[in-house]
Protein backbone atom coordinates (compact mmCIF):
# COMPACT_ATOMS: atom_id res chain seq x y z
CA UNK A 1 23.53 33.79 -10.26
CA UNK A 2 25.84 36.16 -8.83
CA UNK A 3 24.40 39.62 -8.79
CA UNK A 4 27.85 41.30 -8.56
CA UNK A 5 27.45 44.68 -11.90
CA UNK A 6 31.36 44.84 -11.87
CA UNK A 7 32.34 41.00 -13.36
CA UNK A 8 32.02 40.97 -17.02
CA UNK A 9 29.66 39.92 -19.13
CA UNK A 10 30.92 36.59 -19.89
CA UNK A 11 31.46 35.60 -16.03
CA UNK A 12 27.74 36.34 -15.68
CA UNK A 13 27.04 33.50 -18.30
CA UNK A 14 29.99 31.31 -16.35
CA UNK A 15 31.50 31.45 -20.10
CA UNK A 16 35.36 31.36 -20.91
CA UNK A 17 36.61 35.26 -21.70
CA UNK A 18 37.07 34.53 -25.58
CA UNK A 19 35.19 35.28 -28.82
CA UNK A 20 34.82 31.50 -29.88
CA UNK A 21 31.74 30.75 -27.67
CA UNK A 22 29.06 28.11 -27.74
CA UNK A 23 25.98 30.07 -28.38
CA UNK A 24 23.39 27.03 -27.34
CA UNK A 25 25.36 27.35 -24.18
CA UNK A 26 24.93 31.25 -24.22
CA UNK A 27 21.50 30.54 -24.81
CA UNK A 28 20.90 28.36 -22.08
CA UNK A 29 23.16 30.51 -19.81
CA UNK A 30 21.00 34.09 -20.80
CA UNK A 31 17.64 32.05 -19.95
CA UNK A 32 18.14 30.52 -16.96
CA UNK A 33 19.84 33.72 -15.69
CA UNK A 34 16.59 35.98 -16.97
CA UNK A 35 14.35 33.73 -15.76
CA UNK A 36 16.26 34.10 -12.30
CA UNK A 37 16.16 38.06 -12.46
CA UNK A 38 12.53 38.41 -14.41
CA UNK A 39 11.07 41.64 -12.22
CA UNK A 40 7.88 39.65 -12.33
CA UNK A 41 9.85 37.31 -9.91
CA UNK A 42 10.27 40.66 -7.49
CA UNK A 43 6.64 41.87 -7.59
CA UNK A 44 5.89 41.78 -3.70
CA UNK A 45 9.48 42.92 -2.91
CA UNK A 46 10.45 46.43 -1.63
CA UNK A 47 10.39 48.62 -4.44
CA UNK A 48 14.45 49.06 -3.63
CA UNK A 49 14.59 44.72 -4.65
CA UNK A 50 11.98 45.22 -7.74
CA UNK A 51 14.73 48.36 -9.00
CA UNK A 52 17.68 45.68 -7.97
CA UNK A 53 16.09 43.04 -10.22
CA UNK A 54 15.15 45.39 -13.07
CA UNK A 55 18.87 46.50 -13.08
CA UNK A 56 20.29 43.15 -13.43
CA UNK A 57 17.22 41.55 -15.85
CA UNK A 58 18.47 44.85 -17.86
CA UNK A 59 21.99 43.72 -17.54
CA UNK A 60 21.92 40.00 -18.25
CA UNK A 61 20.02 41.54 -21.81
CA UNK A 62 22.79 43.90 -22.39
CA UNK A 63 25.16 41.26 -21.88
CA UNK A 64 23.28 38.64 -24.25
CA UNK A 65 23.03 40.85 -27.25
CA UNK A 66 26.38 41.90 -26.65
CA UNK A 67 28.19 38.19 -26.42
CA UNK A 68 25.45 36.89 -29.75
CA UNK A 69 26.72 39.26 -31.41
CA UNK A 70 30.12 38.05 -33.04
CA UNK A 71 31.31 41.70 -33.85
CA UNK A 72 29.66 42.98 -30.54
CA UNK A 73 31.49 40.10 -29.05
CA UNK A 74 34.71 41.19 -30.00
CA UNK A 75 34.82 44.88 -29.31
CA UNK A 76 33.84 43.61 -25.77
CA UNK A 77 36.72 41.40 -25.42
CA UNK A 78 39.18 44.05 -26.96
CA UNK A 79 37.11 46.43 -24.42
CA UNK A 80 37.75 44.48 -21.55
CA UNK A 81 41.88 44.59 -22.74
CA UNK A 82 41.81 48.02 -22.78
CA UNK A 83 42.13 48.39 -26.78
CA UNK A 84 39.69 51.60 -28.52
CA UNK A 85 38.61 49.80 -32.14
CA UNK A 86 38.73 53.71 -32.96
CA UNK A 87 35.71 52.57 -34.95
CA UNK A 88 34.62 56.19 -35.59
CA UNK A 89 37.81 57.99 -36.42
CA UNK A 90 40.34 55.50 -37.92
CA UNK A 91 39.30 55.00 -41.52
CA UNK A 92 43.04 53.79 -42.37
CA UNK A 93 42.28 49.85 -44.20
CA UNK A 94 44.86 47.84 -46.20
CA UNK A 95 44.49 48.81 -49.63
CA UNK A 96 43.07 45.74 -51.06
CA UNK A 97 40.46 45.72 -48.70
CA UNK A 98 39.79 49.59 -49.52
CA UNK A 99 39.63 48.30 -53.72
CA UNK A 100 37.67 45.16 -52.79
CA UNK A 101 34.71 47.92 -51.01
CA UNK A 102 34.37 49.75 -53.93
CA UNK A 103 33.84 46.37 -56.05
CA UNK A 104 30.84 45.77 -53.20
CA UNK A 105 29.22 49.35 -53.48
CA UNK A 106 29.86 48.98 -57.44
CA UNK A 107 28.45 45.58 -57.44
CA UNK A 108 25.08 46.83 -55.09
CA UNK A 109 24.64 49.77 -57.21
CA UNK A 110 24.77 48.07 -59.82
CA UNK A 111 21.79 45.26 -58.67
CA UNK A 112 20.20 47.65 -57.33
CA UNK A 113 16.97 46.69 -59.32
CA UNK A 114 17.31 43.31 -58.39
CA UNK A 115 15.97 40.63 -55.67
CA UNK A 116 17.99 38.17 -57.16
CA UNK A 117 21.24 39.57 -57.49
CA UNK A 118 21.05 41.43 -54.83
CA UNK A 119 20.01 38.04 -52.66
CA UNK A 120 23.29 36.77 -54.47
CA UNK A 121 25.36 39.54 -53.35
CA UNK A 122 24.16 38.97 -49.87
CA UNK A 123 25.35 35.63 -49.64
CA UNK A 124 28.47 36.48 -51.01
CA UNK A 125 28.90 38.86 -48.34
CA UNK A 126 27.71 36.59 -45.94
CA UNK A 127 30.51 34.27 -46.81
CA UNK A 128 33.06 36.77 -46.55
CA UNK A 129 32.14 37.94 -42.95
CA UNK A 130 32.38 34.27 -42.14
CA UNK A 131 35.90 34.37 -43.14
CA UNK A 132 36.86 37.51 -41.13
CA UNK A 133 35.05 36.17 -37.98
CA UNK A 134 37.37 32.85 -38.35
CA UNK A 135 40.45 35.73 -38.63
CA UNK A 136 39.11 37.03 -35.43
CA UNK A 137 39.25 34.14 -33.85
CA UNK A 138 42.34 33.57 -34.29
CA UNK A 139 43.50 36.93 -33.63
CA UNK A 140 41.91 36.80 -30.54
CA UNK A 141 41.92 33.80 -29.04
CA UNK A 142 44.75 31.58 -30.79
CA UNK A 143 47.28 35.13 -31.17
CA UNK A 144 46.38 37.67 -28.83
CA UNK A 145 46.46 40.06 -31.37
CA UNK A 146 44.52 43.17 -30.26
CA UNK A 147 45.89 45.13 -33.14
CA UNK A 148 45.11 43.11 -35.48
CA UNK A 149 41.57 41.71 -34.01
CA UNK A 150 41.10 46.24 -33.97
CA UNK A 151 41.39 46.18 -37.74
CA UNK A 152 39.10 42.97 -38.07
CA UNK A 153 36.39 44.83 -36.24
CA UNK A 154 36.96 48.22 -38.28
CA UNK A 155 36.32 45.65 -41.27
CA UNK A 156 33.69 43.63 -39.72
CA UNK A 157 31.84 46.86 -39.16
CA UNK A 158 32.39 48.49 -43.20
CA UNK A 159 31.09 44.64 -44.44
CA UNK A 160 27.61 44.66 -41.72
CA UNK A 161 27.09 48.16 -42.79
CA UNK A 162 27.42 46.72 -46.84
CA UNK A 163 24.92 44.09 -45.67
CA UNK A 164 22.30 46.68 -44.31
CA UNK A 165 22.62 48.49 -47.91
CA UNK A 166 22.01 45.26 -49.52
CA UNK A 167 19.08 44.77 -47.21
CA UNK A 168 17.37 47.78 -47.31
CA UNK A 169 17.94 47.57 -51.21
CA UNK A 170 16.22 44.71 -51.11
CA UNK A 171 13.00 46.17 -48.73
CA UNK A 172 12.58 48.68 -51.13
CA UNK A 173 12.29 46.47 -54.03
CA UNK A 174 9.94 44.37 -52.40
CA UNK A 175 7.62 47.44 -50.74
């Protein structure tokens, strides 16, 4: 494994820069190369090599969670082009996508007392990120369309917050 902190994420893993990636193959990729910097490997090195290999098992975990992580995964690679999702201070959404969030919050509020249609919702939702992940893929790695992959994450982001409502709806009926 090459122990170089400035190559990205994905050249740690030997993976392809692009947000369609084979996550048995990121899988394989994260263990072997944890397994290679475990500090428990370093324990009778210098302290400087056991702070070396804590830094890079720290690493390779930052840059598994990030690349598993579709929407993670995609502010990376808009990252690594230089593009700002402006997550935090650009609210501006097509207008059907602003009506069809209000349907979703109207729709949870609305289940609110309910596993089961709350479950259902949740699949739904499920379903729908599904179909904006396949739009960022395309954006990203057919197109090369950092705008538009900016606005898929801005989405991505409103639909996994939706899905942590529905969630924690869900915890509290069950508590």
């Amino acid at each position: 494994m090459n122990h170089d902190f400035n190559q990205d994420f994905f050249s740690l893993f030997g993976l392809q820069r692009r947000f369609a990636i084979d996550a048995a193959g990121l899988d394989a990729a994260w263990r072997a190369a944890a397994a290679q910097v475990h500090p428990d490997r370093y324990a009778a090195s210098s302290d400087a090599e056991k702070r070396s290999a804590l830094m890079l098992a720290t690493r390779v975990n930052e840059a598994y969670q990030t690349l598993k992580s579709p929407l993670n995964r995609a502010r990376y690679l808009l990252q690594l082009s230089g593009v700002d999702t402006q997550e935090e201070n650009n609210t501006r959404m097509p207008g059907g996508f602003l009506m069809a969030q209000m349907e979703w919050r109207e729709s949870i509020d609305d289940a609110r007392a309910d596993v089961d249609a709350l479950e259902s919702l949740s699949r739904r939702l499920r379903a729908e990120v599904k179909d904006l992940q396949a739009e960022l893929e395309a954006a990203l790695d057919a197109r090369a369309d950092l705008d538009a992959a900016a606005v898929l994450v801005r989405k991505l982001r409103f639909m996994e917050k939706l899905d942590q409502e529905i969630g924690d709806a869900i915890g509290t009926l069950l508590d």
